[in-house]
Protein backbone atom coordinates (compact mmCIF):
# COMPACT_ATOMS: atom_id res chain seq x y z
CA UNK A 1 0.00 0.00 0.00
CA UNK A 2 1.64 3.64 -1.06
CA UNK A 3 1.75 5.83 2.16
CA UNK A 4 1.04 8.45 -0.17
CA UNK A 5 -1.16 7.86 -2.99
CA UNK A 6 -3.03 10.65 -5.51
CA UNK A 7 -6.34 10.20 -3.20
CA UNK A 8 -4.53 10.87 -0.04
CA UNK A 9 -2.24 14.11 -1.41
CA UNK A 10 -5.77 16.30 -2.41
CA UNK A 11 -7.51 15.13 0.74
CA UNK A 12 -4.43 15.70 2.94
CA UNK A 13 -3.87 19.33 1.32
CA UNK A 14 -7.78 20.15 0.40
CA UNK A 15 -8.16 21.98 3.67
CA UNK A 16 -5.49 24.03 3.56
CA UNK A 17 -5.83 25.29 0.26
CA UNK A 18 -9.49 26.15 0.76
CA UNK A 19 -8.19 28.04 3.60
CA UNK A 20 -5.29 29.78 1.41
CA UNK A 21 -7.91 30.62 -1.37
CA UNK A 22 -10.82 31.94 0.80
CA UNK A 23 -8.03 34.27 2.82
CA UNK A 24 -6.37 35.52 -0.60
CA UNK A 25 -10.22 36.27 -1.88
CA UNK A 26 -11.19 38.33 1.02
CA UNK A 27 -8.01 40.25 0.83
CA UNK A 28 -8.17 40.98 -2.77
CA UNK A 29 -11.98 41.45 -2.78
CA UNK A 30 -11.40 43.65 0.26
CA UNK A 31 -8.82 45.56 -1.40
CA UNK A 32 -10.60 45.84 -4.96
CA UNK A 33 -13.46 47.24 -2.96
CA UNK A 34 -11.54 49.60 -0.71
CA UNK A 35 -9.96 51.27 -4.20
CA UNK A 36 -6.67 49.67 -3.61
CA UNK A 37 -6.84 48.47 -7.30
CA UNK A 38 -8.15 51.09 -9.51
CA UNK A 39 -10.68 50.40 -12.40
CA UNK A 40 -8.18 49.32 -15.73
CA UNK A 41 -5.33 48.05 -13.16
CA UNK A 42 -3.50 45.42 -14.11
CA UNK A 43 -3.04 42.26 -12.09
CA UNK A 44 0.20 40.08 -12.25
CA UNK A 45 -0.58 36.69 -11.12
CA UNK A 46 3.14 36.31 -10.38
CA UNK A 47 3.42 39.30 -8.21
CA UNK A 48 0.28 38.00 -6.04
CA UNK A 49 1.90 34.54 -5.98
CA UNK A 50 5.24 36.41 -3.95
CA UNK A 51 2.79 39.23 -1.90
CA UNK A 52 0.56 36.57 -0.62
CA UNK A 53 2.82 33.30 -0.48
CA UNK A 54 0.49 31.50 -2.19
CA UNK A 55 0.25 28.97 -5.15
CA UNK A 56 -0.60 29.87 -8.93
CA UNK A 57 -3.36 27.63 -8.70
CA UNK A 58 -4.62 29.40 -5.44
CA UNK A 59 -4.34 32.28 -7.11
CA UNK A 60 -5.96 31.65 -10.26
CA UNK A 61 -9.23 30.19 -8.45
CA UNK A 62 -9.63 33.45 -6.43
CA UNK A 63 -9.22 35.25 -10.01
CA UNK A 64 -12.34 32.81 -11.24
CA UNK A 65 -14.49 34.14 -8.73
CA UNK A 66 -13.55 37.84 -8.66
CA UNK A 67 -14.49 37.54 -12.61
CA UNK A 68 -17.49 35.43 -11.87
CA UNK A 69 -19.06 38.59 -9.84
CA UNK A 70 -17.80 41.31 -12.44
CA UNK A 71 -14.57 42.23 -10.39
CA UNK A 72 -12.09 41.37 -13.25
CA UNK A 73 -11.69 40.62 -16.52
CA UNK A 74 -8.88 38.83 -18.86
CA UNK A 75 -7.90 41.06 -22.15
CA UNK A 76 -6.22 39.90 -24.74
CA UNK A 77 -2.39 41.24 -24.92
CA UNK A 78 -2.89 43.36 -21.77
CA UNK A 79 -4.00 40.58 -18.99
CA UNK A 80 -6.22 40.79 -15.75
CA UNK A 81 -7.65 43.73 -15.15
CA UNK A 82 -9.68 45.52 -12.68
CA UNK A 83 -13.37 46.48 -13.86
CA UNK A 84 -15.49 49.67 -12.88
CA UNK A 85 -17.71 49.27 -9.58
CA UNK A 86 -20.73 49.56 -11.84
CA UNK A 87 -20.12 46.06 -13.67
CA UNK A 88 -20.11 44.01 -10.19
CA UNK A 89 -22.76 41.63 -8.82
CA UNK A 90 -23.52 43.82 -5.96
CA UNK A 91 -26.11 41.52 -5.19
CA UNK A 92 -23.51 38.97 -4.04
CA UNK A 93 -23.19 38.63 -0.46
CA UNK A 94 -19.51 38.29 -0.61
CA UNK A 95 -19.45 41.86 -2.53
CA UNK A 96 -21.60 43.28 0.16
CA UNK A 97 -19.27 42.28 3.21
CA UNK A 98 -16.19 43.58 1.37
CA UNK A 99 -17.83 46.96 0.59
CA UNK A 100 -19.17 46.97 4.33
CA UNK A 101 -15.70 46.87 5.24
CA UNK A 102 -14.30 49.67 2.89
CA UNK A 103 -14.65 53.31 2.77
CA UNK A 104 -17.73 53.07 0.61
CA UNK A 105 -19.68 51.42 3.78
CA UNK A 106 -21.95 54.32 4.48
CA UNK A 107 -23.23 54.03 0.67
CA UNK A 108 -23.42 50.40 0.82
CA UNK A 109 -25.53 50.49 4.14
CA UNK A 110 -27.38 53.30 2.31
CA UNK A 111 -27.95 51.49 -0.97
CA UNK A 112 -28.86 48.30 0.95
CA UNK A 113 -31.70 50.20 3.45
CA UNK A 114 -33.61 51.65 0.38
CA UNK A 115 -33.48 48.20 -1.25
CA UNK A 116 -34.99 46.28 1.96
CA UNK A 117 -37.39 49.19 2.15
CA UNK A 118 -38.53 48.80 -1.03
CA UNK A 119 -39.22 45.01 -0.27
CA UNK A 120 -39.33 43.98 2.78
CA UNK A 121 -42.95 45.21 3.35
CA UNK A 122 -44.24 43.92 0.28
CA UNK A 123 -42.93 40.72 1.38
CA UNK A 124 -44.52 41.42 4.96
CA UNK A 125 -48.14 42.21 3.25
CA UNK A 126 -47.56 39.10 1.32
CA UNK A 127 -46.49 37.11 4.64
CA UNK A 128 -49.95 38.21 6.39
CA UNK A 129 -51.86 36.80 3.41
CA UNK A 130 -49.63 33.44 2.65
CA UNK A 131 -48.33 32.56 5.88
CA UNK A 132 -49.64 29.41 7.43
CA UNK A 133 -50.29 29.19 11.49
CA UNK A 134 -47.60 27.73 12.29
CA UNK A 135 -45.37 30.24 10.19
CA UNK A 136 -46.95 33.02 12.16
CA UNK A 137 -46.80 31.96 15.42
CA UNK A 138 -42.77 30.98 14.80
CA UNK A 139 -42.53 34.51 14.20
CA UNK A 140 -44.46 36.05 17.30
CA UNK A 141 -42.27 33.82 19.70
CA UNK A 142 -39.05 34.92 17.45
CA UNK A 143 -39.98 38.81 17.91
CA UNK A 144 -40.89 38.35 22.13
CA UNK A 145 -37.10 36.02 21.64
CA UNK A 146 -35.79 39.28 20.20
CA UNK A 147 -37.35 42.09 22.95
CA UNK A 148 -36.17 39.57 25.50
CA UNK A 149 -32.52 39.62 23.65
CA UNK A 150 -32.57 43.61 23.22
CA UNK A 151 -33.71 44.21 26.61
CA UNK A 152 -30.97 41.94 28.16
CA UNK A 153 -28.22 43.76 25.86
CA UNK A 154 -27.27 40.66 24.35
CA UNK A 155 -26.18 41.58 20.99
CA UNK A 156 -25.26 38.46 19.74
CA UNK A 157 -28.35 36.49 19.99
CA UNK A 158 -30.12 39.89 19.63
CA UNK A 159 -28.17 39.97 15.82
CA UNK A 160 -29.15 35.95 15.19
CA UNK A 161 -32.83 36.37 16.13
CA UNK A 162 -32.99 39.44 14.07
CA UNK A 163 -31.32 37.92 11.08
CA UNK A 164 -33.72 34.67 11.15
CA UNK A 165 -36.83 37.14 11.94
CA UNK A 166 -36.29 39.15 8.71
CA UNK A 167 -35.49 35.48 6.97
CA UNK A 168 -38.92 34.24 7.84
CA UNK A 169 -40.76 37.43 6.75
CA UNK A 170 -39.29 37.01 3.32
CA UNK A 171 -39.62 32.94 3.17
CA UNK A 172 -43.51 33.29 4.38
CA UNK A 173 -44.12 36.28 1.47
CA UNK A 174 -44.23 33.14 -0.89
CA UNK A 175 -41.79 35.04 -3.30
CA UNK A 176 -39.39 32.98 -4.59
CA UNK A 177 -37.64 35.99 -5.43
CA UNK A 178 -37.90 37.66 -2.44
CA UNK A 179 -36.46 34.62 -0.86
CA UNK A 180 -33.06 35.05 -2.55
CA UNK A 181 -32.91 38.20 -0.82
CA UNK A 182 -32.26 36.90 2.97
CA UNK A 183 -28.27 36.42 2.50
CA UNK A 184 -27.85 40.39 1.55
CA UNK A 185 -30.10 40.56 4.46
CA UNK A 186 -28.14 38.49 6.80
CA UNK A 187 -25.22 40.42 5.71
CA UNK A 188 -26.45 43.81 6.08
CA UNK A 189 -26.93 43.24 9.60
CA UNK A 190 -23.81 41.29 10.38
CA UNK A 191 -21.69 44.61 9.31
CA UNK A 192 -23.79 46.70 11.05
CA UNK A 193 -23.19 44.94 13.92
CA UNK A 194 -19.48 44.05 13.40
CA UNK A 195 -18.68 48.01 12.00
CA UNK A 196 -20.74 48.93 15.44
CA UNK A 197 -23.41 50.77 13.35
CA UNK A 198 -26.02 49.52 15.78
CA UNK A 199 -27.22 50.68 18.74
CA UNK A 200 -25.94 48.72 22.11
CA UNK A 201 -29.03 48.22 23.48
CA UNK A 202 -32.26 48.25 20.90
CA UNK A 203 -34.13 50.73 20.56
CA UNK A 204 -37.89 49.94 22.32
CA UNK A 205 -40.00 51.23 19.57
CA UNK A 206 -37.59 48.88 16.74
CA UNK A 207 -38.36 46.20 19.59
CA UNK A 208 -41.97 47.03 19.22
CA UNK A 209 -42.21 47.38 15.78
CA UNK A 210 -40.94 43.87 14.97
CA UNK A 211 -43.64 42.77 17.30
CA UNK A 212 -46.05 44.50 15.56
CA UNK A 213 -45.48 43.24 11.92
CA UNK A 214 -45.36 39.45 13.66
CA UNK A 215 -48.75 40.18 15.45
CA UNK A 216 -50.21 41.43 12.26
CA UNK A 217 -48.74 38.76 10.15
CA UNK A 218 -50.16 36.40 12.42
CA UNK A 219 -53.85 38.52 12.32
CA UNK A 220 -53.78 38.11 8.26
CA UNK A 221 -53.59 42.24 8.23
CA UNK A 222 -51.61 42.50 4.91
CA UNK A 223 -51.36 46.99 5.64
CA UNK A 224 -50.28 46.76 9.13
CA UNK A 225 -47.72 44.44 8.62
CA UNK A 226 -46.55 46.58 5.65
CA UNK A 227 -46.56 50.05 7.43
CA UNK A 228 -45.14 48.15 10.66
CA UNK A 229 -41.93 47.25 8.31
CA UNK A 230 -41.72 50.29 6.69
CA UNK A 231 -41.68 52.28 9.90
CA UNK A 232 -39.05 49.23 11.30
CA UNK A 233 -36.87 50.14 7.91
CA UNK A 234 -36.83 54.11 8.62
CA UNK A 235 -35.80 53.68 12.31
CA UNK A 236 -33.05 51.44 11.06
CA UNK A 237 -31.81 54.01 8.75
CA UNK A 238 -32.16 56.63 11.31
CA UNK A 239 -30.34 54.42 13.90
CA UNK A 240 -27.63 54.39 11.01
CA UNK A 241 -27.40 58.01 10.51
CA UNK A 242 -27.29 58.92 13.68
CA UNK A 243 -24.50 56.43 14.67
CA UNK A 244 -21.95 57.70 11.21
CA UNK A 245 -22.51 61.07 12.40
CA UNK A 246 -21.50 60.96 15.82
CA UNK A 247 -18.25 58.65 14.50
CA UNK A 248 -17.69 61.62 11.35
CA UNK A 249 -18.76 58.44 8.64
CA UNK A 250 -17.69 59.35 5.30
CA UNK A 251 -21.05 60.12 3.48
C-alpha cells in the first residue's frame, strides 16, 4: 500500500488550500473594494503569488471568482484587469461584506436600506396573506425572543434572532424571489453589527415594531404588517445616521 497515494495528497492538502484561497479572496476582494486596485489596473498573477505566499493555482481560483461577480476581466495582450464598480454583482453577499468593510460602507448600508425598504414590506403584506399558522406563530415567539434579547443587551443572539426574523418574513411572502434576498439581508446586519453601526441596546420602539409586523402577520392584516416594516426600515436608517454622524462616517 503507497503511504502516499493521488487520493490521499488532495484530501491531505484540500483543507489548507481552501483556507489559502478563501483568505487571498477576502483580501483581494477587500482591497478591490476599498480602491486599492483602480478600475483598468493590471493584475500580475506572479506578483500575487510572492505578496501573498500563495500557489498559482490558489491564485488563479480566487481570479475565477472575482471575474465570476464582475470584479475582473482577462484582455487579450494586456491581462487581468480591474473592472469599474458599476459592472459588479452587488447583489452577491460576498461583494456586500467587502464593501461593508471599505470606505464606501456608508453608501453600501445606504444602498442596501432603500433596497430592503422597497421590499421587505411587500414581502410582509404578502407574509400576512400566505403565511400558514404555524409560520406566524414561529414569528411572534421569534420577535418576544428578540425584545427579551434587546432588553438583556445581548447583541449576539439579539443579531441571530434578528437575522432569522427578517429570513422568515421574506420565506412566508411566498416570493421565490424575495427569498433570494435573505443572505444580503443576513449580511447587512452582520456589518452593522461588526462596523458597530447599531445601537448597544435596541431601541424599544424597533423592539416594538418587529412585534407588531409578527402580530399582524399572524392577524392576516396584509397593511399593518406593511406600514409596521416600513416604519421598522426608517428607524433602522435613522439608527444608522445617527450612529456615522457621531463617529464623522464618510457620506
Amino acid at each position: 500500500m503507497e503511504p502516499y497515494s493521488n487520493g490521499g495528497i488532495a484530501t491531505q492538502h484540500a483543507p489548507a488550500e481552501a483556507g489559502l484561497h478563501a483568505r487571498v479572496l477576502e483580501y483581494l476582494g477587500t482591497a478591490i473594494c476599498g480602491g486599492e486596485f483602480a478600475p483598468g489596473a493590471v493584475l500580475n498573477i506572479d506578483e500575487l503569488v510572492e505578496r501573498y505566499e500563495v500557489s498559482r493555482s490558489v491564485v488563479r481560483e480566487v481570479l475565477r471568482v472575482l471575474a465570476s461577480i464582475g470584479f475582473i476581466e482577462t484582455r487579450r495582450r494586456v491581462g487581468v484587469t480591474i473592472r469599474p464598480a458599476h459592472d459588479w454583482n452587488v447583489f452577491d453577499p460576498q461583494v456586500i461584506r467587502w464593501r461593508l468593510a471599505s470606505d464606501s460602507r456608508i453608501a453600501q448600508l445606504r444602498s442596501i436600506t432603500e433596497l430592503r425598504t422597497a421590499i421587505e414590506p411587500h414581502a410582509a403584506l404578502l407574509a400576512a396573506h400566505r403565511a400558514g399558522h404555524d409560520e406566524a406563530s414561529d414569528l411572534v415567539g421569534l420577535a418576544a425572543k428578540m425584545w427579551a434579547a434587546g432588553q438583556a443587551g445581548d447583541e449576539e443572539r439579539f443579531l441571530r434572532l434578528d437575522i432569522e426574523f427578517h429570513r422568515r418574513v421574506l420565506l412566508a411572502s411566498g416570493n421565490e424571489m424575495f427569498v433570494r434576498l435573505q443572505d444580503l439581508v443576513a449580511e447587512v446586519l452582520t456589518g452593522r453589527h461588526k462596523h458597530h453601526l447599531m445601537p448597544h441596546h435596541p431601541h424599544e420602539q424597533a423592539l416594538q415594531l418587529h412585534a407588531e409586523v409578527a402580530q399582524a402577520i399572524q392577524r392576516h392584516d396584509g397593511e399593518r404588517a406593511r406600514e409596521a416594516m416600513v416604519q421598522l426600515m426608517e428607524q433602522a436608517f435613522d439608527e444608522m445616521k445617527s450612529l456615522w454622524e457621531q463617529t464623522a462616517e464618510p457620506r
